[in-house]
PDB file of N, CA and C in Angstrom:
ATOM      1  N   UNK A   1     151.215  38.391 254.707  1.00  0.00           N
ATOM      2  CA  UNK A   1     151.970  39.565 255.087  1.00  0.00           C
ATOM      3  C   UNK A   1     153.471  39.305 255.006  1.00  0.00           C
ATOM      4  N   UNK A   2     154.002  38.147 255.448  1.00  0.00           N
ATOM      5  CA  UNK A   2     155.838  38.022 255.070  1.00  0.00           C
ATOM      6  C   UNK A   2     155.769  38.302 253.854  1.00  0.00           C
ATOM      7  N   UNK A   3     154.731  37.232 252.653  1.00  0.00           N
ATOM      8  CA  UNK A   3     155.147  37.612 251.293  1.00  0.00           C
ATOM      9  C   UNK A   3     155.173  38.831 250.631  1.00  0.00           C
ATOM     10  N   UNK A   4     154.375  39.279 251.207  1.00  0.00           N
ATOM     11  CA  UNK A   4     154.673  41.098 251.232  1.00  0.00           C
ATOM     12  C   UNK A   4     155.436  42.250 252.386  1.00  0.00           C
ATOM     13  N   UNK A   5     155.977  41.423 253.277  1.00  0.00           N
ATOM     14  CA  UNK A   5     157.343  42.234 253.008  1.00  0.00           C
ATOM     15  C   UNK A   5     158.678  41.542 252.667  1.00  0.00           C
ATOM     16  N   UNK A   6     158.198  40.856 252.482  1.00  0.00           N
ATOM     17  CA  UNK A   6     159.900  40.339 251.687  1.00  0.00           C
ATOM     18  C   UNK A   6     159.747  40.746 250.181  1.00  0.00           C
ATOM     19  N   UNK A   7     158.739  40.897 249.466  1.00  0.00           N
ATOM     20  CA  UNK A   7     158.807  41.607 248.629  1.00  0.00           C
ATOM     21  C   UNK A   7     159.084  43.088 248.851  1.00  0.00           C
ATOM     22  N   UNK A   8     158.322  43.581 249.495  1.00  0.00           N
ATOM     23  CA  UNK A   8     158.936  44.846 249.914  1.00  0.00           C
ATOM     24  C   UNK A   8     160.571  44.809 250.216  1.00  0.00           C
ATOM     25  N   UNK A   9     161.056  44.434 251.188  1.00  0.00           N
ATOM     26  CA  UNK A   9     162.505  43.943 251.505  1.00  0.00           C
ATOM     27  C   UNK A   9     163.459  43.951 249.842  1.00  0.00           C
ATOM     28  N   UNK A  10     162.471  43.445 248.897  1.00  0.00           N
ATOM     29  CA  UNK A  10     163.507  42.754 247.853  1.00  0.00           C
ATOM     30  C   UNK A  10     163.672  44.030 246.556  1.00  0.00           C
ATOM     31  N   UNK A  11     162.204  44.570 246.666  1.00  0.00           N
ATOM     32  CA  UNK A  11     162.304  45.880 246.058  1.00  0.00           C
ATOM     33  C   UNK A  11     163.008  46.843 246.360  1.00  0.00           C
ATOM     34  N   UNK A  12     163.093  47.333 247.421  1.00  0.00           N
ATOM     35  CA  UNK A  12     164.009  48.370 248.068  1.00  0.00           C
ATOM     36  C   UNK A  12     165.451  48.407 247.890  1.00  0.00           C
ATOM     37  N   UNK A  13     165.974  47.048 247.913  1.00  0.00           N
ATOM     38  CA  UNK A  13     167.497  46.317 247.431  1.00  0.00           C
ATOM     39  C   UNK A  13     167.813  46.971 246.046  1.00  0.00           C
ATOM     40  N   UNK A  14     166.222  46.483 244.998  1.00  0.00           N
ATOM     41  CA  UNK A  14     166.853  46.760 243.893  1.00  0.00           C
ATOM     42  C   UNK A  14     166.907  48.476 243.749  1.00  0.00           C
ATOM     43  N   UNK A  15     165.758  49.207 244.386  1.00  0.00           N
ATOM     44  CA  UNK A  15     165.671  50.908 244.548  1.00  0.00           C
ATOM     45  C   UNK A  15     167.304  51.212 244.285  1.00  0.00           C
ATOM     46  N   UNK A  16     167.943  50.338 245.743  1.00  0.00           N
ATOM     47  CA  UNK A  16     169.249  50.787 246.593  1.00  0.00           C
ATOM     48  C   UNK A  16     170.107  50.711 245.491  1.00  0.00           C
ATOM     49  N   UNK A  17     170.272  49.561 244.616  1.00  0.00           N
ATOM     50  CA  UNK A  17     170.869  49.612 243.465  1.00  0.00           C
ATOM     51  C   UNK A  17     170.861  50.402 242.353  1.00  0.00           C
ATOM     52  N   UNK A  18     169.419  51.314 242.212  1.00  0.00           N
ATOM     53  CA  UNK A  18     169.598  51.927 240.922  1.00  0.00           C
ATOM     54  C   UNK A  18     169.794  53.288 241.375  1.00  0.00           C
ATOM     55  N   UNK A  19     170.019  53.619 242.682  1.00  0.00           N
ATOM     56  CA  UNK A  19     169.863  54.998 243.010  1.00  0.00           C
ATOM     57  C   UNK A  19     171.183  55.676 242.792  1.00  0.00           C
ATOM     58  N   UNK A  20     171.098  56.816 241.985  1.00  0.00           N
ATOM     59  CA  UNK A  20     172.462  57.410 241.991  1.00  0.00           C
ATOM     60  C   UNK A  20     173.263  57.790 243.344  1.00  0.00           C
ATOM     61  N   UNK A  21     172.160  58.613 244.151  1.00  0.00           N
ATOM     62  CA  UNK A  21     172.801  59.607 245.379  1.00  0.00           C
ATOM     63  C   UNK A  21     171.694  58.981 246.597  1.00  0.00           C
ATOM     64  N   UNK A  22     171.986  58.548 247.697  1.00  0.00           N
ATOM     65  CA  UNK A  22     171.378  58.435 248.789  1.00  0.00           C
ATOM     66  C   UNK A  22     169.829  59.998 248.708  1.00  0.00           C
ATOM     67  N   UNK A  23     168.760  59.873 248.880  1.00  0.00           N
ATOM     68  CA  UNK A  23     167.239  60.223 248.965  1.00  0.00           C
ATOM     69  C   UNK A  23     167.639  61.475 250.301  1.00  0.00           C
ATOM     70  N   UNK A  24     167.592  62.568 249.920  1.00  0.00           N
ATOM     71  CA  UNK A  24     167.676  63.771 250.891  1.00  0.00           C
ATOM     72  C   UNK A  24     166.318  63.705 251.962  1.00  0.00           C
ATOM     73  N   UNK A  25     165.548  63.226 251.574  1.00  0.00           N
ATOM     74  CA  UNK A  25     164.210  63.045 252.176  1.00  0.00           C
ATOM     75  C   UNK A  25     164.456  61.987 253.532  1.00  0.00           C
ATOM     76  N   UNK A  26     165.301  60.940 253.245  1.00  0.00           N
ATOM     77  CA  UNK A  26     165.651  59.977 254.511  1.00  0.00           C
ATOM     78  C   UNK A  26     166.870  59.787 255.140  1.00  0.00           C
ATOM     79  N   UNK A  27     167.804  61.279 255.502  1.00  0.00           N
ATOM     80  CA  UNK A  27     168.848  61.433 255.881  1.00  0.00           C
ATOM     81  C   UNK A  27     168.982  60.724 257.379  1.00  0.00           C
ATOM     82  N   UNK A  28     168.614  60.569 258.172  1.00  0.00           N
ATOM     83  CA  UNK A  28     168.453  60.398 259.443  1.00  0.00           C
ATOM     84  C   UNK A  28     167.861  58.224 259.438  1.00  0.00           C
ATOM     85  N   UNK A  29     167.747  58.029 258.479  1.00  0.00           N
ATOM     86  CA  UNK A  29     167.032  56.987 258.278  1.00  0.00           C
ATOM     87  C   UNK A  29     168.369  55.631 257.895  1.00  0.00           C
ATOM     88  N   UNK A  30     168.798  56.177 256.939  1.00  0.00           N
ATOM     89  CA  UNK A  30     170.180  55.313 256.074  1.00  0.00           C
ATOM     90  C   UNK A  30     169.559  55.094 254.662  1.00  0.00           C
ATOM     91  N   UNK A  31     170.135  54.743 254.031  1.00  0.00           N
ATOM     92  CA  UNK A  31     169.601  54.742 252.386  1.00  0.00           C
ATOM     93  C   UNK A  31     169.185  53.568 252.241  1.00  0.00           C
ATOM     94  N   UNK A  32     168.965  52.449 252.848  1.00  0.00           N
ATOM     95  CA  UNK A  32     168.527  51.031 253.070  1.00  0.00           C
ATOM     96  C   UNK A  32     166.939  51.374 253.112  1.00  0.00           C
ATOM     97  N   UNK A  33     166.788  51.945 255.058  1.00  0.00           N
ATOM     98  CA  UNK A  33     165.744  51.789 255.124  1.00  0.00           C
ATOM     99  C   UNK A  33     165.253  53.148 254.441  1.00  0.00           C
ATOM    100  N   UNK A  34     165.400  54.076 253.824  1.00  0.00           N
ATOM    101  CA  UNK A  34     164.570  55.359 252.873  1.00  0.00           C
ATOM    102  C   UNK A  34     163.901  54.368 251.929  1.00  0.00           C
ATOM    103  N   UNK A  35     164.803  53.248 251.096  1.00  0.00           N
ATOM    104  CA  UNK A  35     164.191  52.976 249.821  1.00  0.00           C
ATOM    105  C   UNK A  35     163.284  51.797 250.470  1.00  0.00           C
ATOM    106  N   UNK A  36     163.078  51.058 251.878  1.00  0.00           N
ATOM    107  CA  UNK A  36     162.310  50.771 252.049  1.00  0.00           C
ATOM    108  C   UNK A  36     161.000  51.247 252.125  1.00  0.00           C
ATOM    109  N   UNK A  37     161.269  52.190 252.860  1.00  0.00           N
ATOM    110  CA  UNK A  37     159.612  53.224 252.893  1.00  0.00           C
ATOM    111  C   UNK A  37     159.178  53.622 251.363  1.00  0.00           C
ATOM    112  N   UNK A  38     160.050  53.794 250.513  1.00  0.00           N
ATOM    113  CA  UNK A  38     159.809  54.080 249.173  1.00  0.00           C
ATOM    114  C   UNK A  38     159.090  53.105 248.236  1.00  0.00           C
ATOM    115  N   UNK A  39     159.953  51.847 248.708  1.00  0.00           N
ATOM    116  CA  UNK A  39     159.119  50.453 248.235  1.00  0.00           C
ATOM    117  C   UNK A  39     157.526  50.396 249.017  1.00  0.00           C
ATOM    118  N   UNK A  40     157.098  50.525 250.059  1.00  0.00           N
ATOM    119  CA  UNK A  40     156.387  50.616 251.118  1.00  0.00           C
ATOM    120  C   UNK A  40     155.375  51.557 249.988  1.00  0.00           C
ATOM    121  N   UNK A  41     155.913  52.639 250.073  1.00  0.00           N
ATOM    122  CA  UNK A  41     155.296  53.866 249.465  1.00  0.00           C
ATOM    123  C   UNK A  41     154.669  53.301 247.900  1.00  0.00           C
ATOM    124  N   UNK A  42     156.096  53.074 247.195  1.00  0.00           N
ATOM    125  CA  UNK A  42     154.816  52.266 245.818  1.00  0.00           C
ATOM    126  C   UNK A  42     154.119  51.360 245.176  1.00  0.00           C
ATOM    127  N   UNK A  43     154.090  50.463 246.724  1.00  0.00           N
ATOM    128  CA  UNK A  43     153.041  49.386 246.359  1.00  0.00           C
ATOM    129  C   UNK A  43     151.559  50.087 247.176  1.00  0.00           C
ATOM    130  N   UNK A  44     151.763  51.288 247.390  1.00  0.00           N
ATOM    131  CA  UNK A  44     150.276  52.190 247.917  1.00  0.00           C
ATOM    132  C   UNK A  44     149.840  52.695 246.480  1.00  0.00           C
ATOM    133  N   UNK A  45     151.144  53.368 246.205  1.00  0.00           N
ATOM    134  CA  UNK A  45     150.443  53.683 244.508  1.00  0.00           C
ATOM    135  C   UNK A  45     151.111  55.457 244.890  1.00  0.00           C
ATOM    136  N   UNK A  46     152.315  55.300 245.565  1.00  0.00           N
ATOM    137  CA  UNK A  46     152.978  56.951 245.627  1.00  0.00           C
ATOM    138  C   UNK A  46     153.910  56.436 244.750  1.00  0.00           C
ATOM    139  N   UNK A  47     154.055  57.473 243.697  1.00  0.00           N
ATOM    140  CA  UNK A  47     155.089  57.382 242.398  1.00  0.00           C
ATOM    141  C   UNK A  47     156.322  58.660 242.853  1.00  0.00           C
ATOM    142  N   UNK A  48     156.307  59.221 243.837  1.00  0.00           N
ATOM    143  CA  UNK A  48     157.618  60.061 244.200  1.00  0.00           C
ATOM    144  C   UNK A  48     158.612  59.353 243.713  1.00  0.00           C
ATOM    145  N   UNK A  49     159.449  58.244 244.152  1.00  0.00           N
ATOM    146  CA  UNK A  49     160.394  57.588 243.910  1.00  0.00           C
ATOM    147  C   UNK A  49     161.613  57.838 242.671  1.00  0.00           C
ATOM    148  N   UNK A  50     160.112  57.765 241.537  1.00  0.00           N
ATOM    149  CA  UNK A  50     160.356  57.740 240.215  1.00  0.00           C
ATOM    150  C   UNK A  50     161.181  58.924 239.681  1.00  0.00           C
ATOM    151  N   UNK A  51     161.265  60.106 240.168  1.00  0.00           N
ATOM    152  CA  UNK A  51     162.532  61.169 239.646  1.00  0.00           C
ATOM    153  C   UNK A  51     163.450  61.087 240.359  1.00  0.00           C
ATOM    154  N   UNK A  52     163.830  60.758 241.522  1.00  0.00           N
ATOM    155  CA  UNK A  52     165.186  60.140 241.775  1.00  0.00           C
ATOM    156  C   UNK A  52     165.879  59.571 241.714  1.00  0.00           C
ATOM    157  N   UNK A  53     164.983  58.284 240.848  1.00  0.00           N
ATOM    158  CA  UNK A  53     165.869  57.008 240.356  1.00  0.00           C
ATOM    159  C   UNK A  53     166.327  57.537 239.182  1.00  0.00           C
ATOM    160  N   UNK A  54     165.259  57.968 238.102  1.00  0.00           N
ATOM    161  CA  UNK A  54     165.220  57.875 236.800  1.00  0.00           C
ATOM    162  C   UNK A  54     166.289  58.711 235.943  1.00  0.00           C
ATOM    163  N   UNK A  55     167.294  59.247 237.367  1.00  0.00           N
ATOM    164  CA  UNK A  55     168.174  60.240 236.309  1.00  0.00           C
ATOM    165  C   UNK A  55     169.116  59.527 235.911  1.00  0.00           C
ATOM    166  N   UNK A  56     169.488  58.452 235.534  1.00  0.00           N
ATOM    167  CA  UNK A  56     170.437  58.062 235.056  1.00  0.00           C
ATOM    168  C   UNK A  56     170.207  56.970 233.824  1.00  0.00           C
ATOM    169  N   UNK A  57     170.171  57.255 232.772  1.00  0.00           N
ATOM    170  CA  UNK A  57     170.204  56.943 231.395  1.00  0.00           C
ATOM    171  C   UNK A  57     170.277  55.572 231.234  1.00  0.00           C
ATOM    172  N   UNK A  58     171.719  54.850 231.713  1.00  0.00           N
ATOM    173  CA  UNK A  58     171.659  53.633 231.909  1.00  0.00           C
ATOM    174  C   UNK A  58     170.813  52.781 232.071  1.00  0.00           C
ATOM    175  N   UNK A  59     170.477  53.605 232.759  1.00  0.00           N
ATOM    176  CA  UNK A  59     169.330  52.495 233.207  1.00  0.00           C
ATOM    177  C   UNK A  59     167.931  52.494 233.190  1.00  0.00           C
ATOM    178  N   UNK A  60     167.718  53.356 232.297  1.00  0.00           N
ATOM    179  CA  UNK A  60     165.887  54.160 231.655  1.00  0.00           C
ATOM    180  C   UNK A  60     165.629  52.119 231.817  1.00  0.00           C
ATOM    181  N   UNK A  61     165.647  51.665 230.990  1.00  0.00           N
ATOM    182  CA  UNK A  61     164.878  50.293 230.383  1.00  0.00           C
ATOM    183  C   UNK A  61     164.611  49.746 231.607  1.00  0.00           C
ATOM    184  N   UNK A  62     165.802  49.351 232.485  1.00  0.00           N
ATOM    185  CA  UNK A  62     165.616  48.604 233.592  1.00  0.00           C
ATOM    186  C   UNK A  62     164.975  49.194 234.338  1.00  0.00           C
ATOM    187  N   UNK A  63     164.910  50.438 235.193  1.00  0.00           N
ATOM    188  CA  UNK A  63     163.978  51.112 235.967  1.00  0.00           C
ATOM    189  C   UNK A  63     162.469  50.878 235.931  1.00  0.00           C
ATOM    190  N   UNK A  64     162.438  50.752 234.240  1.00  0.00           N
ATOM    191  CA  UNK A  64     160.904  51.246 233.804  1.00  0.00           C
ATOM    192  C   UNK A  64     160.050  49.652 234.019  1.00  0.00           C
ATOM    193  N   UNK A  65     161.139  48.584 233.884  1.00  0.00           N
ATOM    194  CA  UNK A  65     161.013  47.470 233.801  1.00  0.00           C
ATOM    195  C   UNK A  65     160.619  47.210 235.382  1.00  0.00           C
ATOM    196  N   UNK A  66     161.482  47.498 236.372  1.00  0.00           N
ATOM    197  CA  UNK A  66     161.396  46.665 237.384  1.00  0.00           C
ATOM    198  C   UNK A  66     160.607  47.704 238.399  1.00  0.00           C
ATOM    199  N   UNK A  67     159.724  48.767 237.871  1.00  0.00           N
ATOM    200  CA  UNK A  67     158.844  50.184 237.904  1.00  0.00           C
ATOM    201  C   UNK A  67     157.403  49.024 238.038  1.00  0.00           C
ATOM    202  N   UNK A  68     157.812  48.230 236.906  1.00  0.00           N
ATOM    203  CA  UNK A  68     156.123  47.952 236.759  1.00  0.00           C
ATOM    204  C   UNK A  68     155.743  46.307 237.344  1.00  0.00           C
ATOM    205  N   UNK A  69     157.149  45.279 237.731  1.00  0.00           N
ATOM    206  CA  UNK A  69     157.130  44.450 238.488  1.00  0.00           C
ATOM    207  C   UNK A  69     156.791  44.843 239.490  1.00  0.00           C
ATOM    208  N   UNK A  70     157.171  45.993 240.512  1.00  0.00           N
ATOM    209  CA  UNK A  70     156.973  46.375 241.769  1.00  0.00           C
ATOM    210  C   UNK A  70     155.823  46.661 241.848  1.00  0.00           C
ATOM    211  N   UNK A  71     155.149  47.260 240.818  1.00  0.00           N
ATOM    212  CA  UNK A  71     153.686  47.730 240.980  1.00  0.00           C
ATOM    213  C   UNK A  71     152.991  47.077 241.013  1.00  0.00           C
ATOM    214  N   UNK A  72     153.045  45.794 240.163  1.00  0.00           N
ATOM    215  CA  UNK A  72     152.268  44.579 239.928  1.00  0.00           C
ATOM    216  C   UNK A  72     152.308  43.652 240.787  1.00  0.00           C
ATOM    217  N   UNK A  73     153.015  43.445 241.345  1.00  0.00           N
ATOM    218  CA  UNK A  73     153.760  42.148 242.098  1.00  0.00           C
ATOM    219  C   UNK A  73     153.093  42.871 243.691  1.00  0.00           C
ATOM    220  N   UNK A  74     153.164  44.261 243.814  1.00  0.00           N
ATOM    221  CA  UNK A  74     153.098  44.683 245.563  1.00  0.00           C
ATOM    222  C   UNK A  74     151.585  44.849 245.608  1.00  0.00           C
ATOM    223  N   UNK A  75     150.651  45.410 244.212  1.00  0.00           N
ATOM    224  CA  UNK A  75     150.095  45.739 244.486  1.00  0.00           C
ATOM    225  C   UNK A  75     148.710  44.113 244.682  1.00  0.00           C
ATOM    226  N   UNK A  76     149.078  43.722 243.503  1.00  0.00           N
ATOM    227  CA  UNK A  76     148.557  42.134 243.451  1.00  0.00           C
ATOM    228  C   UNK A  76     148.680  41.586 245.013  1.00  0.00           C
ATOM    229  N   UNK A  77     149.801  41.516 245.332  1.00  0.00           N
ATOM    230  CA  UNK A  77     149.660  41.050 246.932  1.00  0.00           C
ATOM    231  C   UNK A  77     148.827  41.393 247.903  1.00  0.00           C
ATOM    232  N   UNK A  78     149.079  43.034 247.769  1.00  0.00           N
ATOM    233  CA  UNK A  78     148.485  43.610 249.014  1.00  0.00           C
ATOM    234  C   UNK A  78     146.926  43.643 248.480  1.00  0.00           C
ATOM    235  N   UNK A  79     146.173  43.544 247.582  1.00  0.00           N
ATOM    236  CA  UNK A  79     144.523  43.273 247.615  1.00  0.00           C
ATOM    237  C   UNK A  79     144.500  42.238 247.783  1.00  0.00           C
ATOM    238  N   UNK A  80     145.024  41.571 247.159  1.00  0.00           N
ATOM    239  CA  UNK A  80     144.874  39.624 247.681  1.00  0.00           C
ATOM    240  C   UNK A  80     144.835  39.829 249.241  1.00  0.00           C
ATOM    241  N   UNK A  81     145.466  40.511 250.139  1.00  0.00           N
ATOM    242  CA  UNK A  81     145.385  40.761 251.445  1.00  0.00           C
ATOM    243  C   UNK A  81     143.883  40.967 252.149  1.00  0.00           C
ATOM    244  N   UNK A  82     143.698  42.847 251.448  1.00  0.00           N
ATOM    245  CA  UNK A  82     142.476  43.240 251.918  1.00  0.00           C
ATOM    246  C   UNK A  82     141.292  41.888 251.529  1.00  0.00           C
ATOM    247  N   UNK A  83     141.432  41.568 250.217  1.00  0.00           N
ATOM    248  CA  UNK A  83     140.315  40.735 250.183  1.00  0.00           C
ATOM    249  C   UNK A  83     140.104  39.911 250.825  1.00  0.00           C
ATOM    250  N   UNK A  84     141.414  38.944 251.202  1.00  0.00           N
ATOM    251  CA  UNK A  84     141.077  37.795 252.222  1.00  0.00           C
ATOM    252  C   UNK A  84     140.458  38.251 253.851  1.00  0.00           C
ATOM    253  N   UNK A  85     141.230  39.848 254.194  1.00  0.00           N
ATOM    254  CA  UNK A  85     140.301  40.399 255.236  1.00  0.00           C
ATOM    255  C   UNK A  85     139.020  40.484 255.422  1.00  0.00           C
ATOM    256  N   UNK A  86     138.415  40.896 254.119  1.00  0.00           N
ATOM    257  CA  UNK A  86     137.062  41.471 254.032  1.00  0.00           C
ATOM    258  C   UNK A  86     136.344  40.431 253.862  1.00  0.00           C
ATOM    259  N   UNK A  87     136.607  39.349 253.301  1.00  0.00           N
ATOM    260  CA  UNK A  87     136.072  37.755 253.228  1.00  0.00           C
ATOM    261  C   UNK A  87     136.095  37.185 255.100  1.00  0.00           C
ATOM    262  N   UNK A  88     137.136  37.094 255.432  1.00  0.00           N
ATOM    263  CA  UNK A  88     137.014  36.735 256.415  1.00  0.00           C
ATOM    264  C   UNK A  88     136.261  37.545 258.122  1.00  0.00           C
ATOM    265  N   UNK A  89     136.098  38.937 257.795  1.00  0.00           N
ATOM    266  CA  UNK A  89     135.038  40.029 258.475  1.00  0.00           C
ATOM    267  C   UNK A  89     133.465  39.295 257.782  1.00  0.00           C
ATOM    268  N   UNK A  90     133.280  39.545 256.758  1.00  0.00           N
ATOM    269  CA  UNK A  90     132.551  38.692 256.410  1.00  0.00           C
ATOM    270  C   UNK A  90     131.885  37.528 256.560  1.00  0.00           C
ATOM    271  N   UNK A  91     132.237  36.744 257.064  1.00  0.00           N
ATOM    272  CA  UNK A  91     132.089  35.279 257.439  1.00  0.00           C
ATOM    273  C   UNK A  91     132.001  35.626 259.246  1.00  0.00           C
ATOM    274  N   UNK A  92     132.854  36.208 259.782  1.00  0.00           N
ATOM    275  CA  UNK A  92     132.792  36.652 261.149  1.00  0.00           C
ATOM    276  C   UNK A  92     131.336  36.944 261.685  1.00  0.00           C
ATOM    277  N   UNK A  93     130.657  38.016 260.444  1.00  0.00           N
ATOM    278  CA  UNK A  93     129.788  38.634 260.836  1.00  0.00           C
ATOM    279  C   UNK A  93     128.656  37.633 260.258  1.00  0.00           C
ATOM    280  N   UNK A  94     128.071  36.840 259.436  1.00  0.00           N
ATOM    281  CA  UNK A  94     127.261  35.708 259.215  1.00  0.00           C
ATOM    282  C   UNK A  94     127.134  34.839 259.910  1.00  0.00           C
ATOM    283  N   UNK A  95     128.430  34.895 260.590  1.00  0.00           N
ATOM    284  CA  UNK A  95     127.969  33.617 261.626  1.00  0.00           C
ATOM    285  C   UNK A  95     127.373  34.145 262.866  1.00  0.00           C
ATOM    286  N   UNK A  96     127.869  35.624 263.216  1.00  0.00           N
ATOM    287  CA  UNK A  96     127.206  36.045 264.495  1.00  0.00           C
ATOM    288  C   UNK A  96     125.879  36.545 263.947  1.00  0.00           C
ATOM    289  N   UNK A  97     125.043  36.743 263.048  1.00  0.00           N
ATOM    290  CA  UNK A  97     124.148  36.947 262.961  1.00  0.00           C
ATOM    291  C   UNK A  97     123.727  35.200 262.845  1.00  0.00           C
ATOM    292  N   UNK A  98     123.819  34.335 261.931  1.00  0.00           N
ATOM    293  CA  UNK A  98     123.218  33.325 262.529  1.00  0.00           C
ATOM    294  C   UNK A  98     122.818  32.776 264.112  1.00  0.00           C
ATOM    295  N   UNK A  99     123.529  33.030 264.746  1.00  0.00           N
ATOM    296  CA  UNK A  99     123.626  32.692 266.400  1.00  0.00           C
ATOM    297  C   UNK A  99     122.300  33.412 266.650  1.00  0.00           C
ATOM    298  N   UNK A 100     122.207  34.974 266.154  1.00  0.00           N
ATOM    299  CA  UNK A 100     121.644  35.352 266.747  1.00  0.00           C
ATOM    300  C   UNK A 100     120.075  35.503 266.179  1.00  0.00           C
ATOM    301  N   UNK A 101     119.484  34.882 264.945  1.00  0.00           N
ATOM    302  CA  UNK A 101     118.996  34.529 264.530  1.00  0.00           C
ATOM    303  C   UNK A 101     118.232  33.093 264.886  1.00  0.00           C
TER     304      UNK A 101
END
């Protein structure tokens, strides 16, 4: 879980960097933590993000680029997560049925 949020943490930085205009959606929040929840948001697999960044030309390549690190990188983490959960529920529950066996 740190390695996934410091990835999260590290994505959001770069969001903060490519964003033209602070996110109307997280006025009350600061533009830090908006593109956190945003990072948050697309390692779930919510692609909102993507027309607010993407208006600026400059930076089509890089966006699209560091679009599909984030996806890969958050999403790779976070099943590596569930799985080690469900492995370890797993094993929880074999052993209490052995006992009780």
């Amino acid at each position: 879980m740190i390695m996934f949020a410091i990835c999260t943490g590290l994505f959001s930085l770069l969001i903060t960097i490519m964003q033209n205009e602070p996110s109307e959606y997280y006025l009350h929040l600061g533009q830090f933590t908006g593109n956190l929840v945003d990072a948050f948001k697309l390692s779930m697999g919510d692609f909102e993000v993507i027309g607010r960044v993407q208006d600026n030309e400059e930076h089509f390549i890089l966006f699209w680029l560091i679009w599909t690190v984030i996806v890969l990188i958050m999403s790779i983490i976070f099943l590596n997560f569930i799985i080690a959960e469900a492995s370890e529920s797993y094993n929880r529950v074999t052993e209490l049925l052995e006992e009780v066996v």
